[in-house]
C-alpha atoms as a PDB file:
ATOM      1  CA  UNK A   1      30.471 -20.304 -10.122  1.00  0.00           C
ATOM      2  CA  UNK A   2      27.937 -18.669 -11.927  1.00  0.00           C
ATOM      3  CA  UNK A   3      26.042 -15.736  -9.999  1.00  0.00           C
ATOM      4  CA  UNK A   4      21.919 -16.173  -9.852  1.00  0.00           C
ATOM      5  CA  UNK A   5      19.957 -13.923 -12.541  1.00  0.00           C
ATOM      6  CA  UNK A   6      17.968 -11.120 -11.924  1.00  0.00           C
ATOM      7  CA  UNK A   7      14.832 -13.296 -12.535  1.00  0.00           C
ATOM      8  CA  UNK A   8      15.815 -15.997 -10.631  1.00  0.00           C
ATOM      9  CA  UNK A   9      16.561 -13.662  -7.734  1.00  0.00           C
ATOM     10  CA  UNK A  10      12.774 -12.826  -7.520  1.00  0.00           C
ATOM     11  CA  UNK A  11      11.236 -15.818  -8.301  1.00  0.00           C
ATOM     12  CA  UNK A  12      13.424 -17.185  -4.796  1.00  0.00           C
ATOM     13  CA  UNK A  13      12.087 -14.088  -3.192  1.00  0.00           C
ATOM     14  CA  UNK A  14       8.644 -14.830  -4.673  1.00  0.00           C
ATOM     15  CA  UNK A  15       8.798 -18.493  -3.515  1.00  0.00           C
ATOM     16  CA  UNK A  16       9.965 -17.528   0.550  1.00  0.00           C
ATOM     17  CA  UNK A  17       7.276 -14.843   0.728  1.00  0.00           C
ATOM     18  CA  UNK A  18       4.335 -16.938  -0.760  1.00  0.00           C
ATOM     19  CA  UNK A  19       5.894 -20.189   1.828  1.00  0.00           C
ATOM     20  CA  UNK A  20       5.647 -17.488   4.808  1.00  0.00           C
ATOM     21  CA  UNK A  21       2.151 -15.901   3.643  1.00  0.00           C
ATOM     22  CA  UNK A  22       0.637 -20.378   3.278  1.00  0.00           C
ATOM     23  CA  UNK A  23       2.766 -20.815   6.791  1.00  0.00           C
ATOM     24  CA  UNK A  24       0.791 -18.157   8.415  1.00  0.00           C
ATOM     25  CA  UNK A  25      -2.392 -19.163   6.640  1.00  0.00           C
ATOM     26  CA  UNK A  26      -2.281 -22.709   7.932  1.00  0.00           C
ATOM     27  CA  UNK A  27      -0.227 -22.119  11.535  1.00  0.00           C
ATOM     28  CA  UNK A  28      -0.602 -19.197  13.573  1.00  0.00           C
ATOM     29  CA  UNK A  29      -3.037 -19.554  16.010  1.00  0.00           C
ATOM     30  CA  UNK A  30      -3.712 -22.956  14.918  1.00  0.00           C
ATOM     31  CA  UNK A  31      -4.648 -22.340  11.622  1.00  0.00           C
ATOM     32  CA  UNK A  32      -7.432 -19.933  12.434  1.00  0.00           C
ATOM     33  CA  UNK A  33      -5.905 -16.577  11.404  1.00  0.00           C
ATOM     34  CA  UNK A  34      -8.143 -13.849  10.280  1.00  0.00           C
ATOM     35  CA  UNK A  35      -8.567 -13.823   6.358  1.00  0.00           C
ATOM     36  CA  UNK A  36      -7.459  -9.893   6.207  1.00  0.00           C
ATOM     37  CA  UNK A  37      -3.947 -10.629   7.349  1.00  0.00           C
ATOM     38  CA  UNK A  38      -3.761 -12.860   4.446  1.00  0.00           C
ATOM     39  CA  UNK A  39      -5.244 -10.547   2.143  1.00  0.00           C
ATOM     40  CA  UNK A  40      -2.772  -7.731   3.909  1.00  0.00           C
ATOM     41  CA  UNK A  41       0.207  -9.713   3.333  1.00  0.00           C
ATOM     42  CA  UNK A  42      -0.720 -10.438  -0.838  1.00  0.00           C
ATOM     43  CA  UNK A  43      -1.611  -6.605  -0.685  1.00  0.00           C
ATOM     44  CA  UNK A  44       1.647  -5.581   0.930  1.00  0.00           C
ATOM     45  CA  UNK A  45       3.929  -7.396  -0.857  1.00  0.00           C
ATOM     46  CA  UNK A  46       2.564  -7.268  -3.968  1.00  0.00           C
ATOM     47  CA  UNK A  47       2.614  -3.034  -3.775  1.00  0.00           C
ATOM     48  CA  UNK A  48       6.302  -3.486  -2.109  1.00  0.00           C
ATOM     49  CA  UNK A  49       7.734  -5.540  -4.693  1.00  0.00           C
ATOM     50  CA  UNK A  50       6.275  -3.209  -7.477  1.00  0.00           C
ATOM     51  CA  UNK A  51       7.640  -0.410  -6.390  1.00  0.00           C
ATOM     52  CA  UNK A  52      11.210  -2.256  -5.656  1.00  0.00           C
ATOM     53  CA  UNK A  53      11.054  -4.137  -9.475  1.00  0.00           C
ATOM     54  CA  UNK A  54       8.665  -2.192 -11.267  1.00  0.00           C
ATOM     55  CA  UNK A  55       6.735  -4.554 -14.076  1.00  0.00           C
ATOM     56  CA  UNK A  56       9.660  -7.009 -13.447  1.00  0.00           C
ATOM     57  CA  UNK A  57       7.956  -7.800 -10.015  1.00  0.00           C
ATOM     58  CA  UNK A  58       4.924  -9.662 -11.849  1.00  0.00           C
ATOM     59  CA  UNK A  59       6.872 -13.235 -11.813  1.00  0.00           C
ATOM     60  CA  UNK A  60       7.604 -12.329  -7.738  1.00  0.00           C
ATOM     61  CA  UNK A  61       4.026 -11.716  -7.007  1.00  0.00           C
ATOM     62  CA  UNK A  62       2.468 -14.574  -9.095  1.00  0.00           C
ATOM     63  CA  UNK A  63       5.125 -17.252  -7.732  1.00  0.00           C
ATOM     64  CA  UNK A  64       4.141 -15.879  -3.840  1.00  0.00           C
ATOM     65  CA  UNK A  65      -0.130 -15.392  -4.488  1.00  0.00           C
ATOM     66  CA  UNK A  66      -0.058 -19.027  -6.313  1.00  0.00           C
ATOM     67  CA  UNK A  67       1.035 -20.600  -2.901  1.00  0.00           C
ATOM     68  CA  UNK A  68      -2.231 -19.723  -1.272  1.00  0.00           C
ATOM     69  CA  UNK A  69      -4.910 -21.771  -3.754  1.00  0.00           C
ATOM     70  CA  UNK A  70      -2.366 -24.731  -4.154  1.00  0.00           C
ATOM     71  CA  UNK A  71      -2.078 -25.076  -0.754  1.00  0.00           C
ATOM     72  CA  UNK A  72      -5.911 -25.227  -0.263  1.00  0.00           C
ATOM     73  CA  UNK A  73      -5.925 -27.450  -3.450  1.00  0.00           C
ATOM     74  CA  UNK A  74      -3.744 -29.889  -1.625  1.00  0.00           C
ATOM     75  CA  UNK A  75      -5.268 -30.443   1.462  1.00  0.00           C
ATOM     76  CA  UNK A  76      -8.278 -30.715  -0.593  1.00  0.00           C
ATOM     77  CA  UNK A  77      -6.608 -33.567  -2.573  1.00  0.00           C
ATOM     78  CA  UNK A  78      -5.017 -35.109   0.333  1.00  0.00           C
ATOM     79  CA  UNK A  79      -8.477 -35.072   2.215  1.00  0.00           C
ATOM     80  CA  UNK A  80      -6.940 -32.807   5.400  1.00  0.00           C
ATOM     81  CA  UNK A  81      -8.417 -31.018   7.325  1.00  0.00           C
ATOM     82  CA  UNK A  82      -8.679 -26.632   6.243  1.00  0.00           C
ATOM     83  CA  UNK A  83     -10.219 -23.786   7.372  1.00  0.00           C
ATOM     84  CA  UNK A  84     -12.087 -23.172   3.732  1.00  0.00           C
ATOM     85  CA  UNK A  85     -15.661 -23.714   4.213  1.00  0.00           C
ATOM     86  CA  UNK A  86     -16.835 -25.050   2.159  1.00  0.00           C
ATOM     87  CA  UNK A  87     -13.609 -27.595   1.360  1.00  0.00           C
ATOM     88  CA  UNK A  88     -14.936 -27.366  -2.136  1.00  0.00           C
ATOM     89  CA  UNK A  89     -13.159 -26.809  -5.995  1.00  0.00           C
ATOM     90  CA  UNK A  90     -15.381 -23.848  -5.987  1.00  0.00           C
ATOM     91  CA  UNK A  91     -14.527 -22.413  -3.184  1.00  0.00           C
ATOM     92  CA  UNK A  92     -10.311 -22.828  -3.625  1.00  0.00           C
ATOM     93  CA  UNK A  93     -11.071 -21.847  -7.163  1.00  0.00           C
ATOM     94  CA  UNK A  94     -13.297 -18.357  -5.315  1.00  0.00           C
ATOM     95  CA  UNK A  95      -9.951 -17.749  -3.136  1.00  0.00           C
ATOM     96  CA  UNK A  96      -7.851 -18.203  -6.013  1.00  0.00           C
ATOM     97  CA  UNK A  97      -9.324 -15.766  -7.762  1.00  0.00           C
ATOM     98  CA  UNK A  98      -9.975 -13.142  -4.743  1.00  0.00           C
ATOM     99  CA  UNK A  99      -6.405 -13.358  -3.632  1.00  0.00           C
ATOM    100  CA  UNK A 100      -5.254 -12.828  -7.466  1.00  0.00           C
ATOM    101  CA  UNK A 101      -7.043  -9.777  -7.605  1.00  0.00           C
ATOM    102  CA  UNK A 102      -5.592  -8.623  -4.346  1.00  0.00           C
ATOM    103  CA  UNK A 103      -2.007  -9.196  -5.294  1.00  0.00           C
ATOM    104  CA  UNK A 104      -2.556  -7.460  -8.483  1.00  0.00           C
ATOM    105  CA  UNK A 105      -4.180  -4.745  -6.784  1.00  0.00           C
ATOM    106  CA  UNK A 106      -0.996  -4.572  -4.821  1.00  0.00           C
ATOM    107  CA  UNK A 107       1.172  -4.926  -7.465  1.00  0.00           C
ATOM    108  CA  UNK A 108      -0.779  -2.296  -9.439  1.00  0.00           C
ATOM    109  CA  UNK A 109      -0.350   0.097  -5.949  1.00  0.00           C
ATOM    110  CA  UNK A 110       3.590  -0.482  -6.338  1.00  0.00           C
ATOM    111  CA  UNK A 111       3.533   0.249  -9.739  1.00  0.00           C
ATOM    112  CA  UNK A 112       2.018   3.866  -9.465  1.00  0.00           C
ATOM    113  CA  UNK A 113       3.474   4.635  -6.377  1.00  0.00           C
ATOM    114  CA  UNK A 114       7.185   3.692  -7.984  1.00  0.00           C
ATOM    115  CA  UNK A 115       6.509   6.402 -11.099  1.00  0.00           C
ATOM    116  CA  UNK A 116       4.462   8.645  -8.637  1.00  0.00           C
ATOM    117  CA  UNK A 117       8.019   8.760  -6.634  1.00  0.00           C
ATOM    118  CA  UNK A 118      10.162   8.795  -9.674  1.00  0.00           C
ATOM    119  CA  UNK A 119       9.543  12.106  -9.795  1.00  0.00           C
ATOM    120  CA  UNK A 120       8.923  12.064 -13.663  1.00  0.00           C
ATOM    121  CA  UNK A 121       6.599  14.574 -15.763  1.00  0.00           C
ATOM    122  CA  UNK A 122       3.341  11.858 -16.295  1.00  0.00           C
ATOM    123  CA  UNK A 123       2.368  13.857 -19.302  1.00  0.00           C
ATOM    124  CA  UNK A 124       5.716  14.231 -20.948  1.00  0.00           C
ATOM    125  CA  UNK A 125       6.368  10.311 -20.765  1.00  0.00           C
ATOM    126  CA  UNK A 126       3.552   9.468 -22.968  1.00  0.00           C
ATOM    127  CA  UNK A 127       5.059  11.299 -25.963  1.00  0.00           C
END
């Protein structure tokens, strides 16, 4: 039996996380949960899994933030009901690009705070 890759490892991770983040996006408290928990959870996870993975964590955090505009894109597709107003393109394509920034943001957070902790000499690592 052959033993899952490193990659394939966070890209699982990746795809549970962004399920959870859409899940609570679209179900708790009847689909009406405030947009900052959202944008917490991208930030959060994006700045944990940086500092766990380091620049390896960038296929993690783009598998979990592209859950949140196809989700939107769906329901727009499928004509359901969402919680975007407007149900436009424009508008997924706005939160697609908000909530990219934010995980990057986070993953960007993870990053530093990983070689902030590292404990390495900034200035000598350049050289």
């Amino acid at each position: 039996m052959k033993t899952p890759s490193g990659i394939s490892i966070r890209a699982g991770i990746g795809v549970v996380v962004g399920a959870g983040i859409v899940a609570v996006d679209n179900f708790a408290f009847g689909g009406e949960v405030s947009p900052i928990v959202i944008v917490g959870m991208l930030l959060v996870f994006g700045a944990a899994a940086g500092m766990i993975w380091g620049v390896r964590a960038a296929v993690a955090t783009a598998i979990a933030w592209v859950w949140l505009p196809m989700a939107h894109l769906l329901k727009h597709m499928m004509r359901l009901p969402d919680t975007i107003h407007p149900n436009t393109y424009a508008s997924i394509l706005k939160l697609g690009a908000f909530s990219f920034v934010v995980t990057a943001v986070g993953l960007g957070l993870g990053l530093a705070f990983r070689r902030l902790l590292s404990g390495r000499n900034w200035a000598s690592s350049s050289q």
